[in-house]
PDB file of N, CA and C in Angstrom:
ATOM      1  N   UNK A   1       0.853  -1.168   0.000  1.00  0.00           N
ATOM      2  CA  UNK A   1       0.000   0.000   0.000  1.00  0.00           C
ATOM      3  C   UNK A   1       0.900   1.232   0.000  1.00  0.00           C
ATOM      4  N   UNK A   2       0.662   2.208  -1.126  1.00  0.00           N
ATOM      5  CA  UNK A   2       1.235   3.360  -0.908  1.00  0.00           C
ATOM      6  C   UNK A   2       0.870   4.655   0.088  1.00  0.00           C
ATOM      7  N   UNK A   3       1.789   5.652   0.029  1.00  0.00           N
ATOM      8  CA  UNK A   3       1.877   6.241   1.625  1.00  0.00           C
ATOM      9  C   UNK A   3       0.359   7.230   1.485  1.00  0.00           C
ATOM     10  N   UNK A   4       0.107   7.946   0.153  1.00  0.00           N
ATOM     11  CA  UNK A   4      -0.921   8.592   0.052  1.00  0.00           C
ATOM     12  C   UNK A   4      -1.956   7.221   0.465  1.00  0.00           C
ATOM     13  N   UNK A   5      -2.332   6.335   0.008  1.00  0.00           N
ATOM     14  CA  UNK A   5      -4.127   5.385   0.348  1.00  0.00           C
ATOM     15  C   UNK A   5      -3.801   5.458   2.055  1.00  0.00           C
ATOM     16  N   UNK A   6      -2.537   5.064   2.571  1.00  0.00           N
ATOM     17  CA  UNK A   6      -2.665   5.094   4.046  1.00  0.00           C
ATOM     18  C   UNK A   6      -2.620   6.367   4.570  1.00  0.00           C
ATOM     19  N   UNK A   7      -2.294   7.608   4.223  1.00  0.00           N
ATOM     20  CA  UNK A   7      -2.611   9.026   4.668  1.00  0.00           C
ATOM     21  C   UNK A   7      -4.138   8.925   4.674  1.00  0.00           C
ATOM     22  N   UNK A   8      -4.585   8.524   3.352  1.00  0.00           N
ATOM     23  CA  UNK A   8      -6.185   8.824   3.027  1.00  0.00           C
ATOM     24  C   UNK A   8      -7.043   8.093   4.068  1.00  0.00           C
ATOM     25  N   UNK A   9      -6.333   6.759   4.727  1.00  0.00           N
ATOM     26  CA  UNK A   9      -7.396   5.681   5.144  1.00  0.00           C
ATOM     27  C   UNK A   9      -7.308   6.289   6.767  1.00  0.00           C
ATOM     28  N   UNK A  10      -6.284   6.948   6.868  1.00  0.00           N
ATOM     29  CA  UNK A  10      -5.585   7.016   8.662  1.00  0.00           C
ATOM     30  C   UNK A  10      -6.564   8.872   8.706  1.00  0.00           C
ATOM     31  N   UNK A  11      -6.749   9.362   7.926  1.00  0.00           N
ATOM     32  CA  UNK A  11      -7.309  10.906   7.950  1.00  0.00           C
ATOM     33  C   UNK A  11      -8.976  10.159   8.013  1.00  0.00           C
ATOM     34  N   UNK A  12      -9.375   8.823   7.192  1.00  0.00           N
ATOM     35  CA  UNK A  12     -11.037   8.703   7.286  1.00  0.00           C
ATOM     36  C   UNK A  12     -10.952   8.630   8.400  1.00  0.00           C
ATOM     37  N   UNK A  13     -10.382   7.383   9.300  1.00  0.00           N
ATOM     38  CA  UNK A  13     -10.488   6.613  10.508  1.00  0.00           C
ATOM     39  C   UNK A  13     -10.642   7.943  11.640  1.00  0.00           C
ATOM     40  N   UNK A  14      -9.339   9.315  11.551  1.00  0.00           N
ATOM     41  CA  UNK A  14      -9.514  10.058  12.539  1.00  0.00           C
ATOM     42  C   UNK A  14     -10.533  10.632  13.216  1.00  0.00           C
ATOM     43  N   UNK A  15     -11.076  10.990  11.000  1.00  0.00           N
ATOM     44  CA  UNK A  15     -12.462  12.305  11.039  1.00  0.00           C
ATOM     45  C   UNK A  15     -13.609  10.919  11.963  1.00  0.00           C
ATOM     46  N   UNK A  16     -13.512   9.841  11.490  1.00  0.00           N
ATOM     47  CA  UNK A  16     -14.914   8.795  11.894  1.00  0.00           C
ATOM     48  C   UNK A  16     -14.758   8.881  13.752  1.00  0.00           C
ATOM     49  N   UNK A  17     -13.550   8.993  14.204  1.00  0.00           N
ATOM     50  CA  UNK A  17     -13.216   9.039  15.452  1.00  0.00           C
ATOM     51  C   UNK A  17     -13.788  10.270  15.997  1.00  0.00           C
ATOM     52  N   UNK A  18     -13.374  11.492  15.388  1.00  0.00           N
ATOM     53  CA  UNK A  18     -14.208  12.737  16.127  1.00  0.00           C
ATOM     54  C   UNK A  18     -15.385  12.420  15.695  1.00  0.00           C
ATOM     55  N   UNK A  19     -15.975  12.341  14.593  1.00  0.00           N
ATOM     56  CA  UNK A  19     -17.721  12.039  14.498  1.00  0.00           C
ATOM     57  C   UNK A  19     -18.089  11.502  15.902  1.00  0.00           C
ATOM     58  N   UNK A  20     -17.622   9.900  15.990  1.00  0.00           N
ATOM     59  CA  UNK A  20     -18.188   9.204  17.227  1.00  0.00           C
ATOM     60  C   UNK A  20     -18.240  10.622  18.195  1.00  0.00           C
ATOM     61  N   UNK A  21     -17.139  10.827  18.675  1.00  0.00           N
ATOM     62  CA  UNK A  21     -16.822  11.211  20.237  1.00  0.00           C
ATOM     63  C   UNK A  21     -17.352  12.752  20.028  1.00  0.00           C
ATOM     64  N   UNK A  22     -17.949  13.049  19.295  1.00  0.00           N
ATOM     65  CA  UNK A  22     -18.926  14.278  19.583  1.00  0.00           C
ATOM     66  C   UNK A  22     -20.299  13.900  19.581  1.00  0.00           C
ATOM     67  N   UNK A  23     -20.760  12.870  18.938  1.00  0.00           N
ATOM     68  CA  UNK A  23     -21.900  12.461  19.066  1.00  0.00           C
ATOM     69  C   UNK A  23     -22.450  11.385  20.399  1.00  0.00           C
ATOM     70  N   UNK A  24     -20.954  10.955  21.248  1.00  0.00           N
ATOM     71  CA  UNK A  24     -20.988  10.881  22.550  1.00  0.00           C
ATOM     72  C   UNK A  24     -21.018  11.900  23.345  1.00  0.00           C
ATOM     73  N   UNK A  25     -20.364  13.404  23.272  1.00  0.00           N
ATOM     74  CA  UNK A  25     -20.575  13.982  24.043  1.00  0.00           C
ATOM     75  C   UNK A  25     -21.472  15.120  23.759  1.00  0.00           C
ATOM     76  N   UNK A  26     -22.380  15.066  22.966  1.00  0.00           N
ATOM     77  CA  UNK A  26     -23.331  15.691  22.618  1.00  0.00           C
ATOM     78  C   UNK A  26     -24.488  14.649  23.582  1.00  0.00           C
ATOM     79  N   UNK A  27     -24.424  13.919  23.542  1.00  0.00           N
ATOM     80  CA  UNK A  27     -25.531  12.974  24.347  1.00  0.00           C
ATOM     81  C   UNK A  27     -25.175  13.178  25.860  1.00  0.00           C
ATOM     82  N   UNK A  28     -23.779  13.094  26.445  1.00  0.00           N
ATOM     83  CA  UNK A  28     -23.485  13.311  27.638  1.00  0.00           C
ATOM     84  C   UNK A  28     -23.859  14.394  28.125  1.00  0.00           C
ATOM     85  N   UNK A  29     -23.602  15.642  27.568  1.00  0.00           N
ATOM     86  CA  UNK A  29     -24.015  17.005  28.076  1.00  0.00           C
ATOM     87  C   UNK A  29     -25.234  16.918  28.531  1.00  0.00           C
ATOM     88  N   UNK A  30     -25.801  16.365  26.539  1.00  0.00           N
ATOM     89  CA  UNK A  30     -27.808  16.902  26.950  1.00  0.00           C
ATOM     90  C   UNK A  30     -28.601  15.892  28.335  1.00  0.00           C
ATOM     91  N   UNK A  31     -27.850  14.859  28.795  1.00  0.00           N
ATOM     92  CA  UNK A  31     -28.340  14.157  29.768  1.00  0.00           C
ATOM     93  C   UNK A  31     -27.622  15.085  31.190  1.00  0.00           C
ATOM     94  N   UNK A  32     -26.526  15.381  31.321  1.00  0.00           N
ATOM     95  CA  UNK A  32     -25.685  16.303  32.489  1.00  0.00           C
ATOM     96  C   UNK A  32     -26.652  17.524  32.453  1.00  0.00           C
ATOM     97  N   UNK A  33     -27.204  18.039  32.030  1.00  0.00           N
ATOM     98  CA  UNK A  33     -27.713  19.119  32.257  1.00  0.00           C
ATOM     99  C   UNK A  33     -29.333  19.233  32.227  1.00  0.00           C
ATOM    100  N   UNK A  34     -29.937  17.685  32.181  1.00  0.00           N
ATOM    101  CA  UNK A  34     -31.009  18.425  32.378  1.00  0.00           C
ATOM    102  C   UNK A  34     -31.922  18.416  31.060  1.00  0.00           C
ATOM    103  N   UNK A  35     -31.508  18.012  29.955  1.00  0.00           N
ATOM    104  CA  UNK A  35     -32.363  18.027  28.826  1.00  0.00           C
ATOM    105  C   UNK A  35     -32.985  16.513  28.903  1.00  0.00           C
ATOM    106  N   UNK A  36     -32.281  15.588  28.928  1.00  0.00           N
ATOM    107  CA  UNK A  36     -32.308  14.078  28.593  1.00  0.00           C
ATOM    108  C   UNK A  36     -32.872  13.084  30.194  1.00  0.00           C
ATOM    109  N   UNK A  37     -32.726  14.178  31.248  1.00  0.00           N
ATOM    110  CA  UNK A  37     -32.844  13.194  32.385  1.00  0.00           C
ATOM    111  C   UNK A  37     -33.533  12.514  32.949  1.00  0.00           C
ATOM    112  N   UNK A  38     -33.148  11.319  32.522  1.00  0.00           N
ATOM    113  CA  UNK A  38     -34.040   9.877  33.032  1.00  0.00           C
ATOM    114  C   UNK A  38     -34.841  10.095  34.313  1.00  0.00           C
ATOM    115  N   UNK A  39     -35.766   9.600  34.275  1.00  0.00           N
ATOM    116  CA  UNK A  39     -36.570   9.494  35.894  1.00  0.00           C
ATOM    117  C   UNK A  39     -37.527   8.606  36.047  1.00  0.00           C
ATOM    118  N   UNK A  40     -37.799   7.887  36.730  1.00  0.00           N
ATOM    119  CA  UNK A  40     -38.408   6.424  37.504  1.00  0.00           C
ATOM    120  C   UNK A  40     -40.117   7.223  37.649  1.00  0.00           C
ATOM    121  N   UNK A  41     -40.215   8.675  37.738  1.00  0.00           N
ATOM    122  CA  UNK A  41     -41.902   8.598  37.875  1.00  0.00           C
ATOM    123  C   UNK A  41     -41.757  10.055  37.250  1.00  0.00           C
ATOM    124  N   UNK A  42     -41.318  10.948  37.452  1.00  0.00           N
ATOM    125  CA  UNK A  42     -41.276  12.667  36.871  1.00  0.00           C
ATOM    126  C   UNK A  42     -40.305  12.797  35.938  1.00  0.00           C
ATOM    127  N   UNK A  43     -40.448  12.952  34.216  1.00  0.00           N
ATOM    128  CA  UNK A  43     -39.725  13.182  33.302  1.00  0.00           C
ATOM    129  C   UNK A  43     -40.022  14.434  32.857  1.00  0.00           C
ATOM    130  N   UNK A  44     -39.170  15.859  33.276  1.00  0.00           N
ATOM    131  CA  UNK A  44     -39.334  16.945  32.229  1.00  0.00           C
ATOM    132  C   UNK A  44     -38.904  16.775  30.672  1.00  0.00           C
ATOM    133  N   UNK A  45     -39.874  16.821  30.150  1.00  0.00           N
ATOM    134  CA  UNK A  45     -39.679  15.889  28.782  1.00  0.00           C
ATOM    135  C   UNK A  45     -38.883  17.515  27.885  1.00  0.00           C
ATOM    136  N   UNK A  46     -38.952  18.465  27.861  1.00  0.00           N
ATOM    137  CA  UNK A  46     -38.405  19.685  27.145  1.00  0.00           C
ATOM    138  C   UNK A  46     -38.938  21.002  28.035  1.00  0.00           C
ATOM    139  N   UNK A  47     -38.696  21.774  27.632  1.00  0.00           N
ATOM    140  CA  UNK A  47     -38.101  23.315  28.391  1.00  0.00           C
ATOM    141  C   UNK A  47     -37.920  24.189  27.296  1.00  0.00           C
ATOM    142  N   UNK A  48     -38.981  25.428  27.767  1.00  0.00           N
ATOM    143  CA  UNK A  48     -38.591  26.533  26.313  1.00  0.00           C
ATOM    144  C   UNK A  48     -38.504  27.907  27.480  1.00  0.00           C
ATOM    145  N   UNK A  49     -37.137  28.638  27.317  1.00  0.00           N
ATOM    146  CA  UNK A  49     -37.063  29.988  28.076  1.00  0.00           C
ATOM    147  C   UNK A  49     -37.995  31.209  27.285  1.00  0.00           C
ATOM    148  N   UNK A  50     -38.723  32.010  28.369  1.00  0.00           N
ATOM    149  CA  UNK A  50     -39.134  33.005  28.033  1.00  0.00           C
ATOM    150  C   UNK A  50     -38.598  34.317  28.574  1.00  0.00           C
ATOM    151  N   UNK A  51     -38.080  34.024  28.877  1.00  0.00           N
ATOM    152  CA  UNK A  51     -37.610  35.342  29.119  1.00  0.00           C
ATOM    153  C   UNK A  51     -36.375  35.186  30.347  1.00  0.00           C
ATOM    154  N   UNK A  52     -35.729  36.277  30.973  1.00  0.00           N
ATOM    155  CA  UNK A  52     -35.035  36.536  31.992  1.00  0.00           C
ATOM    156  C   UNK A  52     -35.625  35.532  33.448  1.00  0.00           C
ATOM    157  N   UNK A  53     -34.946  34.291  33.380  1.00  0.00           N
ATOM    158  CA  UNK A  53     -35.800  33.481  34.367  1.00  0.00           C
ATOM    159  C   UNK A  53     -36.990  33.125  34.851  1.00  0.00           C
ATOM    160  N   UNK A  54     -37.246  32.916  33.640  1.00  0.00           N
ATOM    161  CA  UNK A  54     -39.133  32.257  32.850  1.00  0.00           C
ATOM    162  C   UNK A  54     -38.894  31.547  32.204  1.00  0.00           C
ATOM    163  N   UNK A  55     -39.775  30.451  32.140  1.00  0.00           N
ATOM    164  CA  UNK A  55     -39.490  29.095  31.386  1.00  0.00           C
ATOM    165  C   UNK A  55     -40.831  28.445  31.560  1.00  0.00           C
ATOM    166  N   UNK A  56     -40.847  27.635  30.314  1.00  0.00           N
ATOM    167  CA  UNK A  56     -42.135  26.667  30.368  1.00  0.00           C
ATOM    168  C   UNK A  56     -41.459  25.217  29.947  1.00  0.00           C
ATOM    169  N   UNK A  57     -42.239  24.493  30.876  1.00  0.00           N
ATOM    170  CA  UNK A  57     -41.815  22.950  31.048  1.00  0.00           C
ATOM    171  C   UNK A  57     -42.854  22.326  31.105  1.00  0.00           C
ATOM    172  N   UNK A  58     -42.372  21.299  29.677  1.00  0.00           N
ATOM    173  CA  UNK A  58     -43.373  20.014  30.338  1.00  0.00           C
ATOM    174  C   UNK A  58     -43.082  19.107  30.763  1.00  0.00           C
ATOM    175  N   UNK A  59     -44.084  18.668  31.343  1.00  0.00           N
ATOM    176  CA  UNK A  59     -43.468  17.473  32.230  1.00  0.00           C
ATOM    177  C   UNK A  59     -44.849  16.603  32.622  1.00  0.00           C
ATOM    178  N   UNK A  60     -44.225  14.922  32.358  1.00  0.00           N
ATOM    179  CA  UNK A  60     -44.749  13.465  32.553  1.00  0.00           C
ATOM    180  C   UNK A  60     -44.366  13.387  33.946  1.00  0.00           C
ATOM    181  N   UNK A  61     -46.094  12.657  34.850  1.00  0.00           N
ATOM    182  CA  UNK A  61     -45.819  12.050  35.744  1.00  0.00           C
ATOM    183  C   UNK A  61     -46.646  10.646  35.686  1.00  0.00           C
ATOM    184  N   UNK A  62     -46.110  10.009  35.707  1.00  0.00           N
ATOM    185  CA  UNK A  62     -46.826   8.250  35.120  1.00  0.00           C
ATOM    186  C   UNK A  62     -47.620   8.484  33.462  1.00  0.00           C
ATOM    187  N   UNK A  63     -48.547   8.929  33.706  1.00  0.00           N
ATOM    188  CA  UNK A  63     -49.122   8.636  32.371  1.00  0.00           C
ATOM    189  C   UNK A  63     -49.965   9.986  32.368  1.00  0.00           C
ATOM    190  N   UNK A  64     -49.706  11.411  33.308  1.00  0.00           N
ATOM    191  CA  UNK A  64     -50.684  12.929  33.239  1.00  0.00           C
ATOM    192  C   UNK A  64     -48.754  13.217  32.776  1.00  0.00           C
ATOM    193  N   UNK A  65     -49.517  14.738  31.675  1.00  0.00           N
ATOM    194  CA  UNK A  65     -49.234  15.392  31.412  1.00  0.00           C
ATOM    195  C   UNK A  65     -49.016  16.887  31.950  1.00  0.00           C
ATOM    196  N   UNK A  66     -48.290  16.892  32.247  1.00  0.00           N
ATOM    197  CA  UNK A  66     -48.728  19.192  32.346  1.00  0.00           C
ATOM    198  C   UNK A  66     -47.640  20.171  31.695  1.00  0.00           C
ATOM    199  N   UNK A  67     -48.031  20.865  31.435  1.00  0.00           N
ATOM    200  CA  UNK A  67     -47.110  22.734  30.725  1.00  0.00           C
ATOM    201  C   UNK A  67     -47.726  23.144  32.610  1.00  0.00           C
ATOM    202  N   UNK A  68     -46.333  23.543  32.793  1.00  0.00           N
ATOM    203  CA  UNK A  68     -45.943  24.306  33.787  1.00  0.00           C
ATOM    204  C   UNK A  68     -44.833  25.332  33.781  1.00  0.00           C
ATOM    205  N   UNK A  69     -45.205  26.470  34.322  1.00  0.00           N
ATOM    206  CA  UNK A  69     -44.464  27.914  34.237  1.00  0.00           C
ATOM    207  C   UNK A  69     -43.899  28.225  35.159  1.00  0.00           C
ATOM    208  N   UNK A  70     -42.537  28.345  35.082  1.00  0.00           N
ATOM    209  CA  UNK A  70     -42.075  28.413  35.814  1.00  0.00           C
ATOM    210  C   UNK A  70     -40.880  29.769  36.294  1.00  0.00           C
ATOM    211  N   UNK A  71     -40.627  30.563  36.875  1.00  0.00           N
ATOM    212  CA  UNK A  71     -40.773  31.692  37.794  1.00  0.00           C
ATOM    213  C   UNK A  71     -39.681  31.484  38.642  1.00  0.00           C
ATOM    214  N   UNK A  72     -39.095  32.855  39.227  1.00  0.00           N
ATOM    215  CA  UNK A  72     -38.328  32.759  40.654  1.00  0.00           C
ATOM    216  C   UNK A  72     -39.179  32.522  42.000  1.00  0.00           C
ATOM    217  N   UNK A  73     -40.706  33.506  41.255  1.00  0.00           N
ATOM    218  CA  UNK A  73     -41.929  33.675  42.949  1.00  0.00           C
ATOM    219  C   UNK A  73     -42.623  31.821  42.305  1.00  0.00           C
ATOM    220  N   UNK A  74     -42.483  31.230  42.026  1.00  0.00           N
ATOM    221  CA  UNK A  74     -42.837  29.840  41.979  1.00  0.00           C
ATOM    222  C   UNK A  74     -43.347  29.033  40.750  1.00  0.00           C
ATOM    223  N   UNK A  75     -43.720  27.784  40.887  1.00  0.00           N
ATOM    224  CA  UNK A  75     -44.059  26.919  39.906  1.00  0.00           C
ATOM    225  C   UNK A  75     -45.602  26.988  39.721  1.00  0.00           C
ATOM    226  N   UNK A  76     -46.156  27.372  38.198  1.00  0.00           N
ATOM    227  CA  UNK A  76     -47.614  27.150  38.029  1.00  0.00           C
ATOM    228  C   UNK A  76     -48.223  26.551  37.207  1.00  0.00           C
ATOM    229  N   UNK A  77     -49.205  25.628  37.564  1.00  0.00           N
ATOM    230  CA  UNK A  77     -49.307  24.863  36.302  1.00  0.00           C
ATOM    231  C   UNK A  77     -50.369  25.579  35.057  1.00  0.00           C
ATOM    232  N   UNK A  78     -49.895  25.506  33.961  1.00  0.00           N
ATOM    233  CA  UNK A  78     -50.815  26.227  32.873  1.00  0.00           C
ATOM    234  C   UNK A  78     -51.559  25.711  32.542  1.00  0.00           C
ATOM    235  N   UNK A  79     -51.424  24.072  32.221  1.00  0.00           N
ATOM    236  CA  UNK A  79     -52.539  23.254  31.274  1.00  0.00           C
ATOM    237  C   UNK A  79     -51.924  21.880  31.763  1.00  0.00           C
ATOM    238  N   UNK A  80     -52.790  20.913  31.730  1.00  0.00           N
ATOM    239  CA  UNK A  80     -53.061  19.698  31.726  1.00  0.00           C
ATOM    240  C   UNK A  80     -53.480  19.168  30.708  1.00  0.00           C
ATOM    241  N   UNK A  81     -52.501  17.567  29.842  1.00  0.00           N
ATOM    242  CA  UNK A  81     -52.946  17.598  28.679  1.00  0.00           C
ATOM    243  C   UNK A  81     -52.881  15.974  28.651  1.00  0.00           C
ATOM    244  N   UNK A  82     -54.278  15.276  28.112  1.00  0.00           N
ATOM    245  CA  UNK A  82     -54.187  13.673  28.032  1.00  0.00           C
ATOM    246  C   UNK A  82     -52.909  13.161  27.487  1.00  0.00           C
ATOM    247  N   UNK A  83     -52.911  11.699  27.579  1.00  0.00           N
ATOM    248  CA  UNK A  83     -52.026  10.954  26.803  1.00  0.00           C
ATOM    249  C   UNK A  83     -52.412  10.758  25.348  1.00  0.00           C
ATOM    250  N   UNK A  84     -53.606  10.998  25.097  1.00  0.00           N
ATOM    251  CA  UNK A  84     -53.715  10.779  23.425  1.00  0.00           C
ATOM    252  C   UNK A  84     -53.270  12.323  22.962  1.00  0.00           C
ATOM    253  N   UNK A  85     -53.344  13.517  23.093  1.00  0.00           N
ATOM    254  CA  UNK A  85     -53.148  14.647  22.810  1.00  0.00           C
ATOM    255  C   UNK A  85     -51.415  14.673  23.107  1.00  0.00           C
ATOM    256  N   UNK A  86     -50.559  13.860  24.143  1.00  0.00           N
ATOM    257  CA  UNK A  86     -49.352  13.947  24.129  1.00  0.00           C
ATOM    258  C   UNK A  86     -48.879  12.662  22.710  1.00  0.00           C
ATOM    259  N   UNK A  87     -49.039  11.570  22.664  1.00  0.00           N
ATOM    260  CA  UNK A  87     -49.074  10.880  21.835  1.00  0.00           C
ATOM    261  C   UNK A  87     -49.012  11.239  20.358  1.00  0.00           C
ATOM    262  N   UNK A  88     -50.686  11.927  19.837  1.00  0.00           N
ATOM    263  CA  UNK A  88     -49.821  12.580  19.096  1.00  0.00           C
ATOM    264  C   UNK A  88     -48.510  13.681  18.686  1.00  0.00           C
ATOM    265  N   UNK A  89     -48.330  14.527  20.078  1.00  0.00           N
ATOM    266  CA  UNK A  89     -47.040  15.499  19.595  1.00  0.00           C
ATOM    267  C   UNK A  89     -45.776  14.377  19.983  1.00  0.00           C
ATOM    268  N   UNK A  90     -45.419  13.598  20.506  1.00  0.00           N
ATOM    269  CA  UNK A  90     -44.473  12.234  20.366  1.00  0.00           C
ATOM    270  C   UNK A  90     -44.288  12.220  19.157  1.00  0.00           C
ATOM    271  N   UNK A  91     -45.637  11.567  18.355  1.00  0.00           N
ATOM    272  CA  UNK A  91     -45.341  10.985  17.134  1.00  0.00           C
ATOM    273  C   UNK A  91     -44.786  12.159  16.319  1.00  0.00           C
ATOM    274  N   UNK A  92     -45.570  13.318  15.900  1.00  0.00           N
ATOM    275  CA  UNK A  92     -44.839  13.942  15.346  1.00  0.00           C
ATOM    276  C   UNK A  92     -43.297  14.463  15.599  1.00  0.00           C
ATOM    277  N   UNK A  93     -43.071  14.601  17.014  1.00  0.00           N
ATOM    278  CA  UNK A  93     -41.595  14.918  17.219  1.00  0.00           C
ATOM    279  C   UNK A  93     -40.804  13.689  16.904  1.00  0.00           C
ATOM    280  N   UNK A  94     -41.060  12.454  16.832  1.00  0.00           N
ATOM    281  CA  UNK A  94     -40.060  11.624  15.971  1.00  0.00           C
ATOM    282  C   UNK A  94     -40.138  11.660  14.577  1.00  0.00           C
ATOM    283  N   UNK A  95     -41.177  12.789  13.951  1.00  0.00           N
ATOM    284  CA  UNK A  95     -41.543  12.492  12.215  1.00  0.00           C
ATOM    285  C   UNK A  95     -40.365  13.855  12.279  1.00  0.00           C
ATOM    286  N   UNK A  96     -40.270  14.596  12.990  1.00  0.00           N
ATOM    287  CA  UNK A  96     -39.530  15.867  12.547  1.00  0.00           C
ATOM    288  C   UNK A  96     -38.014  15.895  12.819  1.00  0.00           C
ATOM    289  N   UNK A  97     -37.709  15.297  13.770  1.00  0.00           N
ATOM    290  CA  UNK A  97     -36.396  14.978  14.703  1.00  0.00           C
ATOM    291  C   UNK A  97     -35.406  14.207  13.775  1.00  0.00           C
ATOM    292  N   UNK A  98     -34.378  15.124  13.018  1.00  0.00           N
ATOM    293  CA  UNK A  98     -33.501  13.926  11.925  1.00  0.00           C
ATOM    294  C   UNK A  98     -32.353  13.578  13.072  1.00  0.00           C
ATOM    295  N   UNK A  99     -32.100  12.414  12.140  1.00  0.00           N
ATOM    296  CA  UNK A  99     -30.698  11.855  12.741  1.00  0.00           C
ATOM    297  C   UNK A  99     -29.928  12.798  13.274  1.00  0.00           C
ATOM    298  N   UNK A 100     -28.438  11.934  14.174  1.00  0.00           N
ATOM    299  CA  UNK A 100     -27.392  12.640  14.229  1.00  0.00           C
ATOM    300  C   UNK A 100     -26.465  12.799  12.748  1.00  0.00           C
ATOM    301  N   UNK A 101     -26.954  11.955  12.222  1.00  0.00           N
ATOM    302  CA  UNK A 101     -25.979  12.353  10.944  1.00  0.00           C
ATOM    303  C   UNK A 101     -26.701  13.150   9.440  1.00  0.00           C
ATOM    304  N   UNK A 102     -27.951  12.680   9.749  1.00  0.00           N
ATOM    305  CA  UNK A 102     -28.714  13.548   8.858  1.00  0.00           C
ATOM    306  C   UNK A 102     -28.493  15.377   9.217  1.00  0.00           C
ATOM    307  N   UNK A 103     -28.215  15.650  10.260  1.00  0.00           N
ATOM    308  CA  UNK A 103     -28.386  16.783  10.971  1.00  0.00           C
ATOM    309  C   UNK A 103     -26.405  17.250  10.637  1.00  0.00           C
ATOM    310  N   UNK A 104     -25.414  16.659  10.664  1.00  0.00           N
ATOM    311  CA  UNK A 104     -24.219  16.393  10.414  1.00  0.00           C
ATOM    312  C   UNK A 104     -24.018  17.416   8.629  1.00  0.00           C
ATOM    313  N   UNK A 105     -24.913  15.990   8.334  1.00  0.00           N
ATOM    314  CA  UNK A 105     -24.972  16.566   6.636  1.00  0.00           C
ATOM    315  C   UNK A 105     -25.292  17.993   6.134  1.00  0.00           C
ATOM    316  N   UNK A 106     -26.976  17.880   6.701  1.00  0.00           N
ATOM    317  CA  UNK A 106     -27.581  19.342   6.868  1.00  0.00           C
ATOM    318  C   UNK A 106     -26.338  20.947   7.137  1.00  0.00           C
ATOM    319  N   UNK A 107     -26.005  20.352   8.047  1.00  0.00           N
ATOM    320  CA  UNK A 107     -24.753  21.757   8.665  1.00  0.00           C
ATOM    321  C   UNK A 107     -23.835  21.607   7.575  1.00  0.00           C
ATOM    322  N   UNK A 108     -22.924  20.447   7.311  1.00  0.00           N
ATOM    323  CA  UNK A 108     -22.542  20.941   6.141  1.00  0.00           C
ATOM    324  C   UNK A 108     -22.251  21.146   4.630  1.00  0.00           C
ATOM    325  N   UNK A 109     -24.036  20.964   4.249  1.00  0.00           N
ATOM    326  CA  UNK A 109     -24.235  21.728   3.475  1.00  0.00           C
ATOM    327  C   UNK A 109     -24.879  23.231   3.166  1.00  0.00           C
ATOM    328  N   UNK A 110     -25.088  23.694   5.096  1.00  0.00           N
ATOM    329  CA  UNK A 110     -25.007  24.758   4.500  1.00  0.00           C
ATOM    330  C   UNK A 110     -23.747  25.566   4.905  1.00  0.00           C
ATOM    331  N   UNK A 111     -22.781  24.668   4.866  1.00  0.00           N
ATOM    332  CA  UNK A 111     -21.323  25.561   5.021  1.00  0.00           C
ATOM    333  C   UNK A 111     -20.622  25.698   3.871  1.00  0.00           C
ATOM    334  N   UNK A 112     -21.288  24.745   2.754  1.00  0.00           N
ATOM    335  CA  UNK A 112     -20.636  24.348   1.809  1.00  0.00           C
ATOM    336  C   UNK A 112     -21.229  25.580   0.892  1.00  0.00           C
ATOM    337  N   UNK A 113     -21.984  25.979   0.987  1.00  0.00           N
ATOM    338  CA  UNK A 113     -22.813  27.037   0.309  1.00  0.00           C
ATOM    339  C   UNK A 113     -22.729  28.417   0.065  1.00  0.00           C
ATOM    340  N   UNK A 114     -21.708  28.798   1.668  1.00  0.00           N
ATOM    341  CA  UNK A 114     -21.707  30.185   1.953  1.00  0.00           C
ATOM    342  C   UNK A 114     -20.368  30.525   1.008  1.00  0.00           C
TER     343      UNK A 114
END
């Protein structure tokens, strides 16, 4: 084998090496902080900030739903929402949600563009 195919094969192997280990620590973070965190009965399933320490969260407890607002003067709940009404936004958030590598591609092509 000449020295360029093993430059070429030892540069795939590296780039495939950072791929992995960002797409490990892209998963590590979003679970360390609070996006991803597992729980046995209360899952805040996502979190959208509104403002300067305002936030709306939803959050699963067994099988109820709620959007709750949340505040420095406290926690309030906004709405209560069935499991068939969560069910469907599930399904759609896995119809919309691309891969890690579909999402990979996406970025750069639009780097490739500018």
């Amino acid at each position: 084998m000449d020295s360029s195919a093993f430059s070429l094969l030892w540069l795939t192997g590296i780039l495939l090496l950072i791929l992995a280990l960002a797409y490990v620590s892209t998963r590590f973070l979003a679970t360390r902080s609070g996006m991803a965190q597992p729980g046995k009965h209360i899952q805040i399933l996502e979190q959208q900030m509104l403002g300067r320490d305002q936030k709306l969260a939803l959050a699963r407890v067994g099988e109820r739903w709620f959007l709750l607002g949340i505040a420095p003067s406290g926690v309030s709940l906004v709405a209560e929402f069935t499991a068939e009404e969560a069910a469907s936004w599930q399904a759609e958030a896995q119809e919309d949600r691309p891969s890690f590598w579909e999402a990979v591609v996406k970025v750069m092509d639009q780097k490739g563009r500018r």
